[in-house]
Protein backbone atom coordinates (compact mmCIF):
# COMPACT_ATOMS: atom_id res chain seq x y z
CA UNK A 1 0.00 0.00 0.00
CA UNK A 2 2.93 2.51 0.61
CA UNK A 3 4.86 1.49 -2.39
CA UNK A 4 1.73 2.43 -4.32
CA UNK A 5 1.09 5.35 -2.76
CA UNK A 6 4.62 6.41 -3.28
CA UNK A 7 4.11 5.66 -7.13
CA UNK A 8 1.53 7.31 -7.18
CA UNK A 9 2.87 10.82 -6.01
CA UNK A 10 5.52 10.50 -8.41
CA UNK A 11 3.45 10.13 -11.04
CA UNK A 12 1.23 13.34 -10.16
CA UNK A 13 4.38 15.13 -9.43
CA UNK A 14 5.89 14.24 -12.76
CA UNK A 15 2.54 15.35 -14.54
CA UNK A 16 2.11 18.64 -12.94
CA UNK A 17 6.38 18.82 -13.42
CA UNK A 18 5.60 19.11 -17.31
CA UNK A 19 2.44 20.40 -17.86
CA UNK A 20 2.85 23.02 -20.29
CA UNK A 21 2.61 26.79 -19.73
CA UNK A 22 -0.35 28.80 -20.89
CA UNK A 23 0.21 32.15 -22.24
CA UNK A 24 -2.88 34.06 -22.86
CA UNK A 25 -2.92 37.04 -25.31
CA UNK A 26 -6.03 39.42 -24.60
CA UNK A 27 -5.97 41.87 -27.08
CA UNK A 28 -8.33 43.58 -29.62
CA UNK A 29 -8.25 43.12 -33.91
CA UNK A 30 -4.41 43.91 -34.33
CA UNK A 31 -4.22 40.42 -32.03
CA UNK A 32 -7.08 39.00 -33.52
CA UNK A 33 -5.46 39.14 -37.10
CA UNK A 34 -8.04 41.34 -38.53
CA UNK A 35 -8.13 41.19 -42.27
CA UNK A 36 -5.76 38.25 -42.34
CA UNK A 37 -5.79 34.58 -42.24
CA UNK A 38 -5.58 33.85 -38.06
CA UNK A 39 -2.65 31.35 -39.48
CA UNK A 40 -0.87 34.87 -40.24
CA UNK A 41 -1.48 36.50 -37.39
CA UNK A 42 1.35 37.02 -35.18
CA UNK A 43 -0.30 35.22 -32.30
CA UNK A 44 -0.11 32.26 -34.19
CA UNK A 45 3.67 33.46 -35.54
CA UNK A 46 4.62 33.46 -31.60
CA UNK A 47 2.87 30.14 -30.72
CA UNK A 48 4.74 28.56 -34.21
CA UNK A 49 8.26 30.66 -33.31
CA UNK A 50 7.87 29.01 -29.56
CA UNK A 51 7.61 25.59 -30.81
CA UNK A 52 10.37 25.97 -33.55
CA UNK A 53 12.66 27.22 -30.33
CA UNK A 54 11.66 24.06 -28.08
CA UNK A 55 9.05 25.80 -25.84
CA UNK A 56 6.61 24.29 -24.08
CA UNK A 57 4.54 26.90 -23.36
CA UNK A 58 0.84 27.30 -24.93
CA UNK A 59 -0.37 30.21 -26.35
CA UNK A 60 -4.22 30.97 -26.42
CA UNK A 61 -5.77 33.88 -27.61
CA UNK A 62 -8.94 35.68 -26.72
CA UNK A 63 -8.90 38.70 -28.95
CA UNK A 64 -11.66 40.17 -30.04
CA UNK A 65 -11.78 42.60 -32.85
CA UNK A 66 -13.30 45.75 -31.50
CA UNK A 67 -12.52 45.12 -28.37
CA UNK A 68 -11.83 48.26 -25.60
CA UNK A 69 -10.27 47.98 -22.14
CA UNK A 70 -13.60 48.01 -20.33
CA UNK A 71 -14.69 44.52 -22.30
CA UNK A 72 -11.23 42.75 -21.69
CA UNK A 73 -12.44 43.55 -17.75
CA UNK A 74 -15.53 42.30 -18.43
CA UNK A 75 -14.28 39.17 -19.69
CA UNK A 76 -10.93 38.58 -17.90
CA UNK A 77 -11.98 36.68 -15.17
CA UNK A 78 -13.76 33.99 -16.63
CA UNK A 79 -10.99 33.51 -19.02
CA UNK A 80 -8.22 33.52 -16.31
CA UNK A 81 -10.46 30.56 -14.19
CA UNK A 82 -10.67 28.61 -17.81
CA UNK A 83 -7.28 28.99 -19.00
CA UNK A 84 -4.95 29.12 -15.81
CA UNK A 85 -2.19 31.06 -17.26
CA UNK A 86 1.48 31.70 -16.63
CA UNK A 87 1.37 35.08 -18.54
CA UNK A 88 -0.55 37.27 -19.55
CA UNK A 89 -0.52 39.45 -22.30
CA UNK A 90 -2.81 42.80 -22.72
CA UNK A 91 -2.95 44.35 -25.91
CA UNK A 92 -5.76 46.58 -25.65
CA UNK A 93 -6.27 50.58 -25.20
CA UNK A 94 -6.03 51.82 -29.29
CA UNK A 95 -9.76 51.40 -29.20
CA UNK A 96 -10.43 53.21 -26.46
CA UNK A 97 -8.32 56.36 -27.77
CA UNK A 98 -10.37 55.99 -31.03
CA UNK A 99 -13.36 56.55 -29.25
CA UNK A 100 -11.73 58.96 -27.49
CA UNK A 101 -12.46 57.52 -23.79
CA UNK A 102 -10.97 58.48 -20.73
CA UNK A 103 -7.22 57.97 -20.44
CA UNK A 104 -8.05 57.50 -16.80
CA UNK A 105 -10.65 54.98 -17.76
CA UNK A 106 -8.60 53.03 -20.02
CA UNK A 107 -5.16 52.77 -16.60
CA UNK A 108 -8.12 52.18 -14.12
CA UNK A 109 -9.12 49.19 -16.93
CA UNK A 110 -5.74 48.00 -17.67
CA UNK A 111 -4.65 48.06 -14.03
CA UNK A 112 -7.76 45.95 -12.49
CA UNK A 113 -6.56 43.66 -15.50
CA UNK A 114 -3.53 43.31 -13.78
CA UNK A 115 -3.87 42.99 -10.84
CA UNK A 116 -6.21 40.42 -11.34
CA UNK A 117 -4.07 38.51 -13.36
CA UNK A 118 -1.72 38.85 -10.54
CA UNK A 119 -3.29 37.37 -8.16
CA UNK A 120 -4.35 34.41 -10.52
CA UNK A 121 -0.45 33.48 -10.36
CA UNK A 122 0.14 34.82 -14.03
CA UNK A 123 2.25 37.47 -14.99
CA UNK A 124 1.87 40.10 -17.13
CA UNK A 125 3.24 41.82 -20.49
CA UNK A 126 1.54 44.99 -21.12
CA UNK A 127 1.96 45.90 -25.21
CA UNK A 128 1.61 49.62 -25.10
CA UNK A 129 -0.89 51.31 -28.13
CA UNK A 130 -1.27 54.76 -29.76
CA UNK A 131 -3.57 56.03 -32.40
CA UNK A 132 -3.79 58.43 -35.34
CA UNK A 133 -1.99 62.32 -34.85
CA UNK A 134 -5.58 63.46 -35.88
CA UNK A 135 -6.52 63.02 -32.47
CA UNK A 136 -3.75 65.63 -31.48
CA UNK A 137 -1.01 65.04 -29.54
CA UNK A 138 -2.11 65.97 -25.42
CA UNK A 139 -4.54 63.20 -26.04
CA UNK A 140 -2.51 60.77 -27.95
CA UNK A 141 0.55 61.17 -24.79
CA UNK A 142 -2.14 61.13 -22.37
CA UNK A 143 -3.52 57.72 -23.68
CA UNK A 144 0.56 56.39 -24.66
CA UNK A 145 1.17 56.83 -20.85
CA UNK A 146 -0.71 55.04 -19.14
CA UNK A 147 1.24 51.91 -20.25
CA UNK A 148 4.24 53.89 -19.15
CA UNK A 149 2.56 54.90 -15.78
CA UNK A 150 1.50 51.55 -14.87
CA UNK A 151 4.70 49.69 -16.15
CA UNK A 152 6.53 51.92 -13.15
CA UNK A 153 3.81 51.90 -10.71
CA UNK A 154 2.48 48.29 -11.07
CA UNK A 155 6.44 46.75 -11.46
CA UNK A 156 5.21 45.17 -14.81
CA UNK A 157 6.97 45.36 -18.62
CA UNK A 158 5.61 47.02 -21.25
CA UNK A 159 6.54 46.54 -25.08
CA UNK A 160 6.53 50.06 -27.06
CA UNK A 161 4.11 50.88 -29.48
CA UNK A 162 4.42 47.07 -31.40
CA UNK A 163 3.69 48.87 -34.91
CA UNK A 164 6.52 51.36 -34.88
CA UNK A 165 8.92 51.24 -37.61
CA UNK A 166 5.40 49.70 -39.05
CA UNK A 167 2.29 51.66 -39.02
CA UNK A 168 3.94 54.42 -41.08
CA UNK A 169 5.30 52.13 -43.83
CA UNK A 170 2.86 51.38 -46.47
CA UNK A 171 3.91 47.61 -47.70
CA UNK A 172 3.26 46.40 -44.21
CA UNK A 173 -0.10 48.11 -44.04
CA UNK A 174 -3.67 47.26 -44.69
CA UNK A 175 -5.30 49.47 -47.10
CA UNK A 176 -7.23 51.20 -43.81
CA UNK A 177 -4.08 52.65 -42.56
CA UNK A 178 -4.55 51.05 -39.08
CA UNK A 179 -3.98 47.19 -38.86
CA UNK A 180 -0.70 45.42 -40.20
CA UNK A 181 -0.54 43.14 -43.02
CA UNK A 182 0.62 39.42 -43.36
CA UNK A 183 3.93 41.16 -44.09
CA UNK A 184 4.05 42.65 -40.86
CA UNK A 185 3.26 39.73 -38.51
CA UNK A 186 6.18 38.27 -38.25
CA UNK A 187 7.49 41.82 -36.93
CA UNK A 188 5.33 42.37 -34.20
CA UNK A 189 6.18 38.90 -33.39
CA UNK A 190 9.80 38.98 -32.99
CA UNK A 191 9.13 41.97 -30.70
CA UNK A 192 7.16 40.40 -28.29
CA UNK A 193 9.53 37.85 -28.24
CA UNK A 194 12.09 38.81 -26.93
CA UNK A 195 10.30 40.33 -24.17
CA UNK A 196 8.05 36.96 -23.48
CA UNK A 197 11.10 34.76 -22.93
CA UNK A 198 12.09 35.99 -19.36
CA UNK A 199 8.58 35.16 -18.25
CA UNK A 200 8.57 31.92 -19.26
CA UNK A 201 9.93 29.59 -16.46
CA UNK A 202 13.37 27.83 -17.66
CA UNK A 203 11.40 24.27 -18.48
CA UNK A 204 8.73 26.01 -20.53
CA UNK A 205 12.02 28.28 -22.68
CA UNK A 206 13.32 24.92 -23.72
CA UNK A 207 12.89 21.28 -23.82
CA UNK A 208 15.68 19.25 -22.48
């Protein structure tokens, strides 16, 4: 009866050992691969570039096209229960400066988000959005930052804007002027990279 108890434990410890690492992207249609194949979206580019590199971690995402800071609070708990993640990462806000909403709004949003992503266990990489200079520039700082803000007060990294060097050149743009191309993907992906990695725990970088 010991023995088998003893085997047992092992067993569970081993499984829980190598259960893969969820990274959840919550972000809005520049995540959701608007306009594109979701095969070319750079969600899918990280979860492929991941694999390629050994990586165990998971990546699910639950981007919605149109989506502002107040719906990613809306749904973030439910999806942080259902997916258990290691990190998370928030790409939302450019919607909310579109409709020109409340900067304060949009860090009271994105900070709820993480802190209750924080105290889920997951950590959190904040992507930090602008939008068009016809919204004028106090507005356009005010809403750029908050991800600053909250990346010093809240302890937590955030990526600059993920379409500069991008949104201004025209081969890696939509025809609308504000979402990335196939092209671009890649780009953005590479980006986040390299600031994903030192989240991941060693065992999820790399298989032995």
């Amino acid at each position: 009866m010991f023995l088998r108890l003893c085997v047992l434990l092992c067993a569970v410890s081993f499984s829980v050992g190598v259960r893969a690492e969820t990274v959840v992207v919550l972000g809005d249609s520049i995540s959701a691969a608007y306009g594109i194949d979701v095969e070319q979206g750079w969600v899918h580019v990280l979860a492929a570039k991941l694999r390629a590199a050994g990586s165990k971690a998971e990546v699910r995402n639950e981007s919605i096209s149109g989506e502002t800071s107040a719906g990613g609070l809306a749904r973030i708990d439910r999806i942080l229960n259902a997916q258990k993640p290691a990190v998370v990462i928030i790409e939302l806000g450019a919607n909310d400066g579109l409709r020109g909403l409340s900067p304060a709004e949009l860090k009271h949003n994105l900070a709820e988000m993480i802190r209750r992503s924080e105290a889920h266990g997951a950590k959190v990489l904040l992507l930090s959005m602008t939008i068009p200079p016809n919204y004028g520039k106090r507005y356009i700082d005010m809403i750029y930052n908050v991800y600053h803000e909250l990346s010093r007060e809240m302890a937590v990294p955030a990526i600059p804007f993920i379409l500069d060097d991008i949104a201004l050149v025209r081969e890696l743009m939509q025809p609308d002027g504000l979402h990335p191309n196939a092209k671009a993907q890649p780009l953005i992906a590479d980006k986040i990279w390299r600031h994903l990695l030192p989240l991941l725990t060693p065992s999820s970088k790399k298989r032995d």
